[in-house]
N, C-alpha and C. Protein backbone atom coordinates (compact mmCIF):
# COMPACT_ATOMS: atom_id res chain seq x y z
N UNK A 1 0.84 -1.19 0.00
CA UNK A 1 0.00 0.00 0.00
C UNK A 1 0.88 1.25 0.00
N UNK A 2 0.31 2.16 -0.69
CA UNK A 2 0.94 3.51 -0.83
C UNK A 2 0.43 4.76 -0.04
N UNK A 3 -0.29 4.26 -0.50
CA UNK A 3 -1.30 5.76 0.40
C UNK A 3 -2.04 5.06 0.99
N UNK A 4 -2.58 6.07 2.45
CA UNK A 4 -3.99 5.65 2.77
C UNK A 4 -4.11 7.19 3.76
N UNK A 5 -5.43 6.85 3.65
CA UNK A 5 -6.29 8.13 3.89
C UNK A 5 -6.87 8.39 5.53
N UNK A 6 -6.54 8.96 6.28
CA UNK A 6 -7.46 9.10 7.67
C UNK A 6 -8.62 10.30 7.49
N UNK A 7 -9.66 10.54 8.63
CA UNK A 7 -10.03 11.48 8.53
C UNK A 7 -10.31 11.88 10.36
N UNK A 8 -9.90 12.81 10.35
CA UNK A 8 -9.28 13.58 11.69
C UNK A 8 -10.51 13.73 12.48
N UNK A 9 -12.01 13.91 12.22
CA UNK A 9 -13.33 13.72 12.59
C UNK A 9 -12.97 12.23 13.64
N UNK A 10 -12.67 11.73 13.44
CA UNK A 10 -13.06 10.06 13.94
C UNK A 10 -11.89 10.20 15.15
N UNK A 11 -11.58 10.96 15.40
CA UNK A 11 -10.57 11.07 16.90
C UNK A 11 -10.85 12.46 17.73
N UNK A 12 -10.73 12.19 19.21
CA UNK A 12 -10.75 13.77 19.58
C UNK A 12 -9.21 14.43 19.85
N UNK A 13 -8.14 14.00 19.91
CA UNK A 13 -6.84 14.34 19.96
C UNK A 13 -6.21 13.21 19.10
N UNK A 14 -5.25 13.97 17.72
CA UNK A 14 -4.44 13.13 17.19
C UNK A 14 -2.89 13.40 17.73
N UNK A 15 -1.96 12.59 17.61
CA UNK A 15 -0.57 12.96 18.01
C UNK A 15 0.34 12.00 17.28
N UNK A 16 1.50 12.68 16.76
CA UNK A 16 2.58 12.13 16.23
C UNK A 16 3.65 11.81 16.71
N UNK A 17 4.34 10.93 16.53
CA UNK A 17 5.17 10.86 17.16
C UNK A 17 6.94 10.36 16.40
N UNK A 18 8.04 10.48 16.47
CA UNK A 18 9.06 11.02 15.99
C UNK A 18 9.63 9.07 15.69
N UNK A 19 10.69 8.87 15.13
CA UNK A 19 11.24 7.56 15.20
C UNK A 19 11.64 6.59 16.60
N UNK A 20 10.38 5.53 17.36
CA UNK A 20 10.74 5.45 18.30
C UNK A 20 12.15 4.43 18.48
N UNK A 21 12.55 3.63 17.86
CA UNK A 21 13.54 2.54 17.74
C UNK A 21 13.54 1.82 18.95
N UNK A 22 12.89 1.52 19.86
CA UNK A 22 12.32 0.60 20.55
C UNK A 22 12.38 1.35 22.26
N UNK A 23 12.35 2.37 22.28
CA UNK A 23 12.39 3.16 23.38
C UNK A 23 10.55 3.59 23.43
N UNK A 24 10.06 2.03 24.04
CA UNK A 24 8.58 2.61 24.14
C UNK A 24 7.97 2.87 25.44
N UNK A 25 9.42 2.65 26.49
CA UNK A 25 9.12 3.36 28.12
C UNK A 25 8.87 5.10 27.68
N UNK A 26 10.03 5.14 26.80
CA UNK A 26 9.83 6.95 26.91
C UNK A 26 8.03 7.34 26.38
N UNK A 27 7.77 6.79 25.02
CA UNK A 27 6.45 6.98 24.87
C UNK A 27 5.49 6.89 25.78
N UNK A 28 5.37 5.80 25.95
CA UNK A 28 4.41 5.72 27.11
C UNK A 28 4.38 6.79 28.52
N UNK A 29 5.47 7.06 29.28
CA UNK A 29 5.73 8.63 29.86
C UNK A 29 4.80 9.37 28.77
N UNK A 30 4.99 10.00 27.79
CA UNK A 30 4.64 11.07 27.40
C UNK A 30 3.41 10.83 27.00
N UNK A 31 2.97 9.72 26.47
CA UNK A 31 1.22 9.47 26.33
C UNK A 31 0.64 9.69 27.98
N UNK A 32 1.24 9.38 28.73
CA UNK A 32 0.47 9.40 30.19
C UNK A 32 0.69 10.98 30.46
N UNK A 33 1.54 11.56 30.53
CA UNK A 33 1.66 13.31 30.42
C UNK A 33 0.50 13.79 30.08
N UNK A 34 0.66 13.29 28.58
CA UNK A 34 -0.62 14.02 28.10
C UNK A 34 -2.20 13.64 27.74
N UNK A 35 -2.26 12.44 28.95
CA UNK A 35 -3.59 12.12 29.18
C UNK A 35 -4.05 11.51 27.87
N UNK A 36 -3.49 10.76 27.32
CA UNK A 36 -3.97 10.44 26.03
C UNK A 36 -4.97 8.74 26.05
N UNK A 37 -6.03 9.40 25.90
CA UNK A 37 -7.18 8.60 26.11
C UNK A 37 -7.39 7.15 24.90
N UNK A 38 -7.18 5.98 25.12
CA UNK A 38 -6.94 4.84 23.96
C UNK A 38 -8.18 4.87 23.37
N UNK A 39 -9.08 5.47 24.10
CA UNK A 39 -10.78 5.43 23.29
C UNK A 39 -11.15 6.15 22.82
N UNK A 40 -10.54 7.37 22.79
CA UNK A 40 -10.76 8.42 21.87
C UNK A 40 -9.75 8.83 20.86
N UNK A 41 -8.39 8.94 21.37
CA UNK A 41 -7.54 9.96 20.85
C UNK A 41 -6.45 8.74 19.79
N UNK A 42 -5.75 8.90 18.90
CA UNK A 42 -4.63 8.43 17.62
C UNK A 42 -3.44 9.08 18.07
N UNK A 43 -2.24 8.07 17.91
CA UNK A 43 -0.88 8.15 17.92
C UNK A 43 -0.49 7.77 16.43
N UNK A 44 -0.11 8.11 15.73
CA UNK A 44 0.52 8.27 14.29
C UNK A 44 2.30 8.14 14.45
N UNK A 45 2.94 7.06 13.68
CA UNK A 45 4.14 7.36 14.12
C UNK A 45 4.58 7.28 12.51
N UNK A 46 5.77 8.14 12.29
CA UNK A 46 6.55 8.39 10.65
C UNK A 46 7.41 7.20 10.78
N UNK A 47 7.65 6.26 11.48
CA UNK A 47 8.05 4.74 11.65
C UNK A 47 9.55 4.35 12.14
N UNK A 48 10.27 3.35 11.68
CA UNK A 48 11.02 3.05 12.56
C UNK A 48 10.85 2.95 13.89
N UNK A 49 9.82 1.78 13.84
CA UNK A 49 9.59 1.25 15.75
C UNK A 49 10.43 0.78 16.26
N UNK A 50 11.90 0.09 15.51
CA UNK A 50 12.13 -0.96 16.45
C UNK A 50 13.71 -0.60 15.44
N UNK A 51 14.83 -1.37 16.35
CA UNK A 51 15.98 -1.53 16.40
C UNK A 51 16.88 -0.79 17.43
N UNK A 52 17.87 -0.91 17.75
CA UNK A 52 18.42 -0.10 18.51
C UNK A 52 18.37 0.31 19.34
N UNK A 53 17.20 0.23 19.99
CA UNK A 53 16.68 0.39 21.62
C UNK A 53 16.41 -0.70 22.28
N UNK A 54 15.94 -0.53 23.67
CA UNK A 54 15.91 -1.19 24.47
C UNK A 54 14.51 -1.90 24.40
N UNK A 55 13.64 -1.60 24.27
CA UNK A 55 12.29 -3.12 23.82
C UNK A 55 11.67 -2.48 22.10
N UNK A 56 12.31 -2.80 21.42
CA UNK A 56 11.88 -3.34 20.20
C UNK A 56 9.97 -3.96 19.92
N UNK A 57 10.30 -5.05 20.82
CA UNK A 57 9.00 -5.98 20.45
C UNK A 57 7.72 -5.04 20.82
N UNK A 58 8.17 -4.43 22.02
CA UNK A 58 7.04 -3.53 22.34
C UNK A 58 6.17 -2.78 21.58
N UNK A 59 7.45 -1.70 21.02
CA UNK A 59 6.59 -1.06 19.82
C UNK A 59 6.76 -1.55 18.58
N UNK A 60 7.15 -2.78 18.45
CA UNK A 60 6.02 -3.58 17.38
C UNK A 60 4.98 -3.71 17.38
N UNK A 61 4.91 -4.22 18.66
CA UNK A 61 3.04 -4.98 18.78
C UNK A 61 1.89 -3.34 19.46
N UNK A 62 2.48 -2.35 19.16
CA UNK A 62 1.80 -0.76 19.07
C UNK A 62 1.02 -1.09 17.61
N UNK A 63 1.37 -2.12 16.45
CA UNK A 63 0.91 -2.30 15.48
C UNK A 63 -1.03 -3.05 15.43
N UNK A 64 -0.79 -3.83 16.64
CA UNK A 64 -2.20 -4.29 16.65
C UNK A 64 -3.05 -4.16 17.58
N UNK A 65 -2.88 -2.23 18.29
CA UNK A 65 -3.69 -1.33 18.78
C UNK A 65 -4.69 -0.34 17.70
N UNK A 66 -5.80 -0.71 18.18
CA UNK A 66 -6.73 0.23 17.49
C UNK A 66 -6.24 1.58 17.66
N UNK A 67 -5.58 2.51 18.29
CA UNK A 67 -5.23 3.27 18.22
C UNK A 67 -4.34 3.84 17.75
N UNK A 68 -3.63 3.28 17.24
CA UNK A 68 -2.13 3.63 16.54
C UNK A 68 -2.10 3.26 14.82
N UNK A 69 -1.67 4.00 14.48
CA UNK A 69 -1.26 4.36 12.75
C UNK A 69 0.35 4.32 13.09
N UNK A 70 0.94 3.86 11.53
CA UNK A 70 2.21 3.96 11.17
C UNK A 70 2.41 4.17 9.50
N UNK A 71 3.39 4.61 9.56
CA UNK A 71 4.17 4.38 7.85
C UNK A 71 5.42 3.44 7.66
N UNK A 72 5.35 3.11 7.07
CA UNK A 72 6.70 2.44 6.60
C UNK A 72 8.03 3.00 7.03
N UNK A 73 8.77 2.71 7.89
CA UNK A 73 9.72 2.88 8.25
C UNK A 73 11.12 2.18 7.27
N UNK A 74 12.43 2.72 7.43
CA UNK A 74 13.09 1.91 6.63
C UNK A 74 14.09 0.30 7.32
N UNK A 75 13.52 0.78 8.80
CA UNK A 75 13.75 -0.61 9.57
C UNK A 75 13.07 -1.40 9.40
N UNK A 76 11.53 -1.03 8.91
CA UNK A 76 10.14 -2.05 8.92
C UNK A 76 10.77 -2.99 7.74
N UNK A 77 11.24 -1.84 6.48
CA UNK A 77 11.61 -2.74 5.33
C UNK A 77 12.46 -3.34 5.94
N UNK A 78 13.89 -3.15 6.51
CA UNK A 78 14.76 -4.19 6.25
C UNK A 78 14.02 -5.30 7.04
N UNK A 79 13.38 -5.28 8.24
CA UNK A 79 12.98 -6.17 8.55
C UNK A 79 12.06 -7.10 8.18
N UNK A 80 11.16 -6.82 6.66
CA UNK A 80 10.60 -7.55 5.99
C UNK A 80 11.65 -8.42 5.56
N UNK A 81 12.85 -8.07 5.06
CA UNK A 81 13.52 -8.11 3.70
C UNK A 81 13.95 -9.90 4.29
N UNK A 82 14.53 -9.16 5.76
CA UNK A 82 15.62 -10.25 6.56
C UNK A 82 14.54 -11.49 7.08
N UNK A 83 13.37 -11.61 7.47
CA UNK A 83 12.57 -12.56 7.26
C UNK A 83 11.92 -13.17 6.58
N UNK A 84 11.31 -12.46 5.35
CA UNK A 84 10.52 -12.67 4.28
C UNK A 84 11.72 -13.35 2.86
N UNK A 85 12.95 -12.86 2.96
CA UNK A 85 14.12 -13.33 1.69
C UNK A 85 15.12 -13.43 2.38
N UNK A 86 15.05 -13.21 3.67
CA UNK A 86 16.73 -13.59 4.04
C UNK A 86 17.83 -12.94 3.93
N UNK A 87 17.41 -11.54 3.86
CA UNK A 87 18.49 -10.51 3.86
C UNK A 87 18.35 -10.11 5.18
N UNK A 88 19.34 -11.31 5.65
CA UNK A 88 19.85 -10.48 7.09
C UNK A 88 21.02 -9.84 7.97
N UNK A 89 21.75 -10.04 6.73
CA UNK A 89 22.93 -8.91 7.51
C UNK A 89 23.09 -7.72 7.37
N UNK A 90 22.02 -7.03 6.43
CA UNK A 90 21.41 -5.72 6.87
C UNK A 90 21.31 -5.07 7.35
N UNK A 91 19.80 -5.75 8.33
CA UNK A 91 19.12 -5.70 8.95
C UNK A 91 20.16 -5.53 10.52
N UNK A 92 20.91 -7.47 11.12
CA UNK A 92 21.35 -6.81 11.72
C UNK A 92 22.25 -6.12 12.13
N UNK A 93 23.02 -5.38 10.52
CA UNK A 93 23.99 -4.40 10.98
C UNK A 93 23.44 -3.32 11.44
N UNK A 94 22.18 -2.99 11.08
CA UNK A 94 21.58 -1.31 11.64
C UNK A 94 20.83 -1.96 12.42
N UNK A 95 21.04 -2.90 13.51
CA UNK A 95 20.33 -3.29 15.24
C UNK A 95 18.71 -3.77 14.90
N UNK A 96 19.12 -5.57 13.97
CA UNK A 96 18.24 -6.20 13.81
C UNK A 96 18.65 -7.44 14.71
N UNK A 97 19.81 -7.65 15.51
CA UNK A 97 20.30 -8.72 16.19
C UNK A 97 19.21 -8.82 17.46
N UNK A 98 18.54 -7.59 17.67
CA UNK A 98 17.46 -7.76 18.85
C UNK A 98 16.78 -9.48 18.40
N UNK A 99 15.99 -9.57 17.48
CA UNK A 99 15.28 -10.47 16.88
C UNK A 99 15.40 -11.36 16.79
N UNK A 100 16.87 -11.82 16.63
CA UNK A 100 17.45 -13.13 16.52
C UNK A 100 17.56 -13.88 17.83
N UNK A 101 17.63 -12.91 19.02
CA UNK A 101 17.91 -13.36 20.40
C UNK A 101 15.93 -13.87 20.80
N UNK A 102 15.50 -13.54 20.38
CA UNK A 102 14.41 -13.74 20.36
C UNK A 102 14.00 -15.67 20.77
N UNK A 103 12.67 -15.65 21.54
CA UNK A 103 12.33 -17.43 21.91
C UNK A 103 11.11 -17.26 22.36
N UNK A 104 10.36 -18.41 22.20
CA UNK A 104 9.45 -19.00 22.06
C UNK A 104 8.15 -17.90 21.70
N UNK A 105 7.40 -17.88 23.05
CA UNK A 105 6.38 -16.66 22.68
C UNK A 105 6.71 -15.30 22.30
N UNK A 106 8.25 -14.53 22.77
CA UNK A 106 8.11 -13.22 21.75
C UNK A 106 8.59 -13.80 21.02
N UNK A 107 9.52 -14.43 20.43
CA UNK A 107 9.44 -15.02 18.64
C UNK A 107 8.31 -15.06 17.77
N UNK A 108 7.42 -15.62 18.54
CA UNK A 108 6.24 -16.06 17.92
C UNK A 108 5.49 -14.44 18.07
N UNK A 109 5.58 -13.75 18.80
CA UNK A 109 4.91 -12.50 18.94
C UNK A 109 5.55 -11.35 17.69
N UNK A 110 6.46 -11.25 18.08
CA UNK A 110 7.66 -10.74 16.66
C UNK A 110 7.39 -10.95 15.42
N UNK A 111 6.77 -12.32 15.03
CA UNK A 111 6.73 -12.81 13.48
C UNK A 111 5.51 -12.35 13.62
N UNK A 112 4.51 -12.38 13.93
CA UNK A 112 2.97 -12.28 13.84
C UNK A 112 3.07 -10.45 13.46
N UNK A 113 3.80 -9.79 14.76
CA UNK A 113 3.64 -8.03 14.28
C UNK A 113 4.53 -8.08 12.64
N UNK A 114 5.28 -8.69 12.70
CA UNK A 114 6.45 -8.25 11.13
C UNK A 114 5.44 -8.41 10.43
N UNK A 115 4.80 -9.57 10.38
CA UNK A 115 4.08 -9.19 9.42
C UNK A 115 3.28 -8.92 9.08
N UNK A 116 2.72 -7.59 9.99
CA UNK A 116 1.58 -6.76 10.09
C UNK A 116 2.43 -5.63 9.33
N UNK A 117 3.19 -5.42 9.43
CA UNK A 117 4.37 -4.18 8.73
C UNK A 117 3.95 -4.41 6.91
N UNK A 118 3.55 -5.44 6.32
CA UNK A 118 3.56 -5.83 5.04
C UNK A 118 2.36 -5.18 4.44
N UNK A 119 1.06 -4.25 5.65
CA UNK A 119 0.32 -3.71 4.94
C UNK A 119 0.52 -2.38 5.36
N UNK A 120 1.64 -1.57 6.09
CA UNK A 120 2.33 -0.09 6.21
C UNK A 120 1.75 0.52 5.00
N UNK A 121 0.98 1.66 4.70
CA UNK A 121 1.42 2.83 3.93
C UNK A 121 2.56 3.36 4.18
N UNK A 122 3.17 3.60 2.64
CA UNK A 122 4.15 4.23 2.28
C UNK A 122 4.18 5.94 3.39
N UNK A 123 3.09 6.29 2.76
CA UNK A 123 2.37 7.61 2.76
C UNK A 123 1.01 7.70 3.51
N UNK A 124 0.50 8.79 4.59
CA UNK A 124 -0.43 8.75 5.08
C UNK A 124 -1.01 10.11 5.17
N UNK A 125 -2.21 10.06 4.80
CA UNK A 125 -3.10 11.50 4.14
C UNK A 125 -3.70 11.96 5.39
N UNK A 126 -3.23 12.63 6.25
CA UNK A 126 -4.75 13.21 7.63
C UNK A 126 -5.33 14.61 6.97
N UNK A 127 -6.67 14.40 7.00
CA UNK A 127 -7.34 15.33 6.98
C UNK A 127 -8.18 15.94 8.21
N UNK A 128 -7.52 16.94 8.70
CA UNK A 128 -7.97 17.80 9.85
C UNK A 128 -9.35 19.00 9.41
N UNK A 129 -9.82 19.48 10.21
CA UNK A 129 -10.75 20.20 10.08
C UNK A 129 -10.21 21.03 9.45
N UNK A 130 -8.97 21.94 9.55
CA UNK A 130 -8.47 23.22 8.64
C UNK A 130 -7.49 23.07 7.82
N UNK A 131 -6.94 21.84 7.56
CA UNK A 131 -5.47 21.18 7.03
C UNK A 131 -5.54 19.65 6.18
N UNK A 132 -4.88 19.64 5.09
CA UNK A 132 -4.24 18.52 5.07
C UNK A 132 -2.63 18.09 5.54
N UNK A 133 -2.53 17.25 6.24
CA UNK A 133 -1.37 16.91 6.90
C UNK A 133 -0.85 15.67 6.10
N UNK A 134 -0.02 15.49 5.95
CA UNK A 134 0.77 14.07 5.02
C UNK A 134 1.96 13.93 5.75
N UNK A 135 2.36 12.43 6.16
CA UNK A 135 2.96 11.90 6.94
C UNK A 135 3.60 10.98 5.87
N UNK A 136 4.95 10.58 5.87
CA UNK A 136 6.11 9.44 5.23
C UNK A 136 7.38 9.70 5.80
N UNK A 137 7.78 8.52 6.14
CA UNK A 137 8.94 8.19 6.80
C UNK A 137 10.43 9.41 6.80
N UNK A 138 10.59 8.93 5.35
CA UNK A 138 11.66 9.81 4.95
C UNK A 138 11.75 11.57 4.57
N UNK A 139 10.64 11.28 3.12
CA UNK A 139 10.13 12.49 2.23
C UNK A 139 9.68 11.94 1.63
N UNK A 140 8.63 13.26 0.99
CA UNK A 140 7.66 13.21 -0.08
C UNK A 140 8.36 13.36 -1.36
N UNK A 141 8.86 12.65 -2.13
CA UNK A 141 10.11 13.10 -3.21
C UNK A 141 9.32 13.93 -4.66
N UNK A 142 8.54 14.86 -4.32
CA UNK A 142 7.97 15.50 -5.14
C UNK A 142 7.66 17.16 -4.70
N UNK A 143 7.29 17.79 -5.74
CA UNK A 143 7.45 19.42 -5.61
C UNK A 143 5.94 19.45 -5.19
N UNK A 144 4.95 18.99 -5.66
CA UNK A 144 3.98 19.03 -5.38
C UNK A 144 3.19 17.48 -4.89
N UNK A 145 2.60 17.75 -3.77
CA UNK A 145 1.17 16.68 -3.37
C UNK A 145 0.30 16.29 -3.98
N UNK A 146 0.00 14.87 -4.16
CA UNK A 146 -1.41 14.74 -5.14
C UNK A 146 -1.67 13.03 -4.54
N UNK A 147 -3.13 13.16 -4.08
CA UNK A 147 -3.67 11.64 -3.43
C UNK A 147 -3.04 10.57 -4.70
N UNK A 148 -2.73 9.11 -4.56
CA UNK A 148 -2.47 8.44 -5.44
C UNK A 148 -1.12 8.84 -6.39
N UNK A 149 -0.63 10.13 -6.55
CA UNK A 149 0.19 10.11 -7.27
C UNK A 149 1.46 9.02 -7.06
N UNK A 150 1.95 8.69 -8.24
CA UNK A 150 3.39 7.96 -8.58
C UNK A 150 4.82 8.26 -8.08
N UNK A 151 5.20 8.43 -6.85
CA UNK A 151 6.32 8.54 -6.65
C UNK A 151 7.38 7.39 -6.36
N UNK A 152 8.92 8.05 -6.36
CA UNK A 152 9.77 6.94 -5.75
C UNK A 152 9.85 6.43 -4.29
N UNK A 153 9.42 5.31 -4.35
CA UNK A 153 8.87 4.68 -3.19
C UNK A 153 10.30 4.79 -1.90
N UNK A 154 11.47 4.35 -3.13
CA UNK A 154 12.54 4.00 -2.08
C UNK A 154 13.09 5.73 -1.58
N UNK A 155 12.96 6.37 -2.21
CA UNK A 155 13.34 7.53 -1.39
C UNK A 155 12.43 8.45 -0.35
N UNK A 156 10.60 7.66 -0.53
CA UNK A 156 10.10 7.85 0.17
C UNK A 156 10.41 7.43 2.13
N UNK A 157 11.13 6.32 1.25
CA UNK A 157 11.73 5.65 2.75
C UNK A 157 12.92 5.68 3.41
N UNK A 158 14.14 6.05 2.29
CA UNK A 158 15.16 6.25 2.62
C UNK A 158 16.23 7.70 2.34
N UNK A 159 15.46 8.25 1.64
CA UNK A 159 15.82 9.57 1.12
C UNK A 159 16.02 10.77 2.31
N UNK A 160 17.62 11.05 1.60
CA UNK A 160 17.70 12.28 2.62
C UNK A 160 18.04 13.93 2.13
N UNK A 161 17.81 13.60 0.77
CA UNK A 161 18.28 15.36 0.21
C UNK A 161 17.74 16.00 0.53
N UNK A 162 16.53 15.81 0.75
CA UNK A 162 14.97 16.93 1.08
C UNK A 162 16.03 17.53 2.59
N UNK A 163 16.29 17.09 3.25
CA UNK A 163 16.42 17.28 5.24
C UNK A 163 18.26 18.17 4.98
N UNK A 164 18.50 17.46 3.47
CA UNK A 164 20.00 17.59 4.08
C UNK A 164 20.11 19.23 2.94
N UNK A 165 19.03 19.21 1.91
CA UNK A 165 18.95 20.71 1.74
C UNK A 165 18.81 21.83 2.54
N UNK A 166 17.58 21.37 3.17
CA UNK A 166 17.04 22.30 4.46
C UNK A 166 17.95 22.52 5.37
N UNK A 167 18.96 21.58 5.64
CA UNK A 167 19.87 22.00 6.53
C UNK A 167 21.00 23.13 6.00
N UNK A 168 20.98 23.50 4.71
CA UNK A 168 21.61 23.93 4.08
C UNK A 168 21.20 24.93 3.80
N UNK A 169 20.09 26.00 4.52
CA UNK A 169 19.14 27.02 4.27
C UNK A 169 18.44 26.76 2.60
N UNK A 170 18.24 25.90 2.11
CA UNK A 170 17.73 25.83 0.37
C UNK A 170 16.32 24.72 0.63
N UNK A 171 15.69 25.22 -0.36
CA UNK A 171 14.74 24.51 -0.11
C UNK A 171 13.24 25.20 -0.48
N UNK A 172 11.84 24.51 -0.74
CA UNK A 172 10.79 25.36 -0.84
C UNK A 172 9.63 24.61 -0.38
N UNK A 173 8.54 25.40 -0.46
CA UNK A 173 7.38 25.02 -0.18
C UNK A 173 7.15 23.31 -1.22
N UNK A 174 6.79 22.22 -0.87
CA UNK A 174 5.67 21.58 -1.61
C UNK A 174 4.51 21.94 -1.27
N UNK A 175 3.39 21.99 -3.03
CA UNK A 175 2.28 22.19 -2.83
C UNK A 175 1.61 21.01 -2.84
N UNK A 176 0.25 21.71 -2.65
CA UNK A 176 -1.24 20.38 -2.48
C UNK A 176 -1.15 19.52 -1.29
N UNK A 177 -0.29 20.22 0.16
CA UNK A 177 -0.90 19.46 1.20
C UNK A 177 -0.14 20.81 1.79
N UNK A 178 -1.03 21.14 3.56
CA UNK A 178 -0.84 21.74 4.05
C UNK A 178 0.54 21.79 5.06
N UNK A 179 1.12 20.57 5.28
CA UNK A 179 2.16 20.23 6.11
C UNK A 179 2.71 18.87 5.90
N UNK A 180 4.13 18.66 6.09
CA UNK A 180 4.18 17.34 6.14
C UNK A 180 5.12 16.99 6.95
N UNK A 181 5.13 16.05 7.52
CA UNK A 181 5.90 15.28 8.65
C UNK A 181 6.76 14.28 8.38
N UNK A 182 8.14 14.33 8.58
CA UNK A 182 9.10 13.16 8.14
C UNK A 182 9.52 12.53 9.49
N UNK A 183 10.58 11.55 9.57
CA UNK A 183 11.36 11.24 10.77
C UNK A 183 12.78 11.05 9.96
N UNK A 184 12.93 9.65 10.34
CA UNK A 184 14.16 8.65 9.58
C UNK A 184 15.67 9.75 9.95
N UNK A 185 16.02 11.22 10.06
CA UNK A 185 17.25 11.41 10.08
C UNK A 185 17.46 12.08 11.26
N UNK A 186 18.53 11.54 12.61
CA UNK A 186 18.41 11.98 13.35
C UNK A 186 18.58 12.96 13.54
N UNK A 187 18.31 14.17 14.83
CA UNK A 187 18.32 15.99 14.37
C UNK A 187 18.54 16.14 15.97
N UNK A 188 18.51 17.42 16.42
CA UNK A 188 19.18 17.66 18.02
C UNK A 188 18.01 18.43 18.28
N UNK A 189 16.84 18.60 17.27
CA UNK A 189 15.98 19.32 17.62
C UNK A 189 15.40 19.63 15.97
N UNK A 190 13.87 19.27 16.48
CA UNK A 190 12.83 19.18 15.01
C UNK A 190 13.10 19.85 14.41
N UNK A 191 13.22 19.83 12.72
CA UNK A 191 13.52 20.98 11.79
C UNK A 191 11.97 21.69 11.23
N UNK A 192 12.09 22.88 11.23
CA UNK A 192 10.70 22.87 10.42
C UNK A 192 11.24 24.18 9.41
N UNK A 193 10.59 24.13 8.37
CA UNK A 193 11.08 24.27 7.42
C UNK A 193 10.22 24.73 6.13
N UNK A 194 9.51 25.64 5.52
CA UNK A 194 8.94 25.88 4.59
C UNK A 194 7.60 25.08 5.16
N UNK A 195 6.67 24.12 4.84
CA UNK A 195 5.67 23.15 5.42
C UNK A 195 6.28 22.17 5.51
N UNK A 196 7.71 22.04 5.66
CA UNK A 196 8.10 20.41 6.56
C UNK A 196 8.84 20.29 7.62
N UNK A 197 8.33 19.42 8.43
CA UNK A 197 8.70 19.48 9.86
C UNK A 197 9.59 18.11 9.84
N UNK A 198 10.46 17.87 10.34
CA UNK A 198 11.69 16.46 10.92
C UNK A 198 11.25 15.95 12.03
N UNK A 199 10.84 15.34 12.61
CA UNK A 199 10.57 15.27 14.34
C UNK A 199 11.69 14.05 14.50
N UNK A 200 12.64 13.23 13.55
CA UNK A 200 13.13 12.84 14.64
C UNK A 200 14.26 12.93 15.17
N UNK A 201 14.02 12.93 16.62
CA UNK A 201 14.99 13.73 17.47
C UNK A 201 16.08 12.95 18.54
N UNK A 202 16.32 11.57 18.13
CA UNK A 202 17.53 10.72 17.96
C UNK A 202 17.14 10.23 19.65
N UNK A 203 16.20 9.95 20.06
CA UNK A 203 15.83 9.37 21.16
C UNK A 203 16.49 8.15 21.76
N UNK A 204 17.04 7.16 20.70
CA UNK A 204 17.56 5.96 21.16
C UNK A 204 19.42 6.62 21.51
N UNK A 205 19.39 7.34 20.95
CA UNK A 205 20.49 7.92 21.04
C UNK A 205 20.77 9.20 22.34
N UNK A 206 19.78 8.90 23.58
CA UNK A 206 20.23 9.66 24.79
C UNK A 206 19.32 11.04 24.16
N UNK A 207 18.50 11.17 23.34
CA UNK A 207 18.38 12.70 23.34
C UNK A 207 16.45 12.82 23.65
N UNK A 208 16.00 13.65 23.28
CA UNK A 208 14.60 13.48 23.69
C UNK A 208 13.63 12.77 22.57
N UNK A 209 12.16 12.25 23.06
CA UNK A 209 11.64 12.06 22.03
C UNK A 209 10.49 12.80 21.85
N UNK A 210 10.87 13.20 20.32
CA UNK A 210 9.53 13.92 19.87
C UNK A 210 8.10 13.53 19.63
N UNK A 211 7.08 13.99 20.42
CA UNK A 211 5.67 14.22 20.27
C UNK A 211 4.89 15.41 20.35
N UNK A 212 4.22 15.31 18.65
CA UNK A 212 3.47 16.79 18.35
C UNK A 212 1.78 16.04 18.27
N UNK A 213 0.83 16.98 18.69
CA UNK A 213 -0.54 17.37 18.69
C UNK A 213 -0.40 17.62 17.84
N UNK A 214 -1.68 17.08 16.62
CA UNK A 214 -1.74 18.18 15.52
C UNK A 214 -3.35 17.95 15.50
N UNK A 215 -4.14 17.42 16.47
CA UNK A 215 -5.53 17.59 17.09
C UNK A 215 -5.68 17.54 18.26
């Protein structure tokens, strides 16, 4: 899947949240901060749940909560890649070795979320009462927004010119969505930028983790 569509009506608080890589004590702190109700309110994450932190499996299985949305992360892929074909030294060179240590029931818990990852949107459309918001991992690798349009998938997921222009003061508006939200490159603090925002803010890496309201 490439796209898919929310509509911001069907929650009373939405919230995003930045690349967790398996640091889902810190989340959880900050969902309890901010009173975030599982029966009403959406957590949206730009992906990369798992590697490199300290419980992985955890925010995997954030995958088969009614409350939570994701995109395709570029850990989700390798971690298709390394179970599904066997590309696994990949995987665990960028801190897929969590997985392998893995036995009996989280093994079995692990394979069941991976491959819930196999129906990720690329790309995720929120429509808010005054906004369209568009959410993908990496970047939107286009000048302009358009539902369904044809883009490159892999730089949707792994692409970093968009973040590494902006860091470079260059850069412009994309049109046909009101904002958009990346993660995937770590930052010391969210970039925002023409209508694009970075949130992630290298959490597994000792620094904070980012969570924005955007209902």
């Amino acid at each position: 899947m490439i796209y898919q569509y929310l509509d911001g009506e069907n929650w009373r608080h939405i919230y995003l949240v930045g690349d967790l890589h398996g640091c889902r004590a810190l989340l959880d702190q900050q969902l309890l901060n901010r009173h975030f109700d599982t029966e009403q309110d959406l957590l949206i994450s730009v992906g990369d749940l798992i590697d490199r932190g300290p419980d992985s499996l955890a925010c995997l299985t954030l995958l088969k909560e009614p409350w939570f949305r994701c995109v395709m992360g570029n850990h989700e892929a390798m971690a298709l890649a390394a179970v599904n074909a066997g590309d696994r030294d990949l995987w665990v060179m960028n801190g897929g070795d969590w997985y392998y240590r893995l036995r009996d029931d989280e093994l079995h818990a692990a394979q069941e979320a991976l491959q819930l990852c196999r129906d990720l949107p690329l790309i995720l459309q929120l429509m808010l009462e005054d906004r369209t918001v568009v959410v993908a991992h990496a970047d939107y690798p286009a000048d302009h927004y358009a539902w369904g349009q044809q883009v490159n998938t892999h730089r949707v997921v792994w692409g970093r010119e968009r973040v590494s222009q902006l860091q470079q003061g260059q850069g412009a508006t994309i049109s046909g969505a009101d904002d958009f939200y990346f993660g995937h490159t770590p930052l010391q603090s969210p970039l925002h930028a023409f209508n694009q925002h970075f949130i992630d803010t290298g959490a597994v890496f000792g620094n904070k983790l980012t969570l924005v309201q955007l209902q």
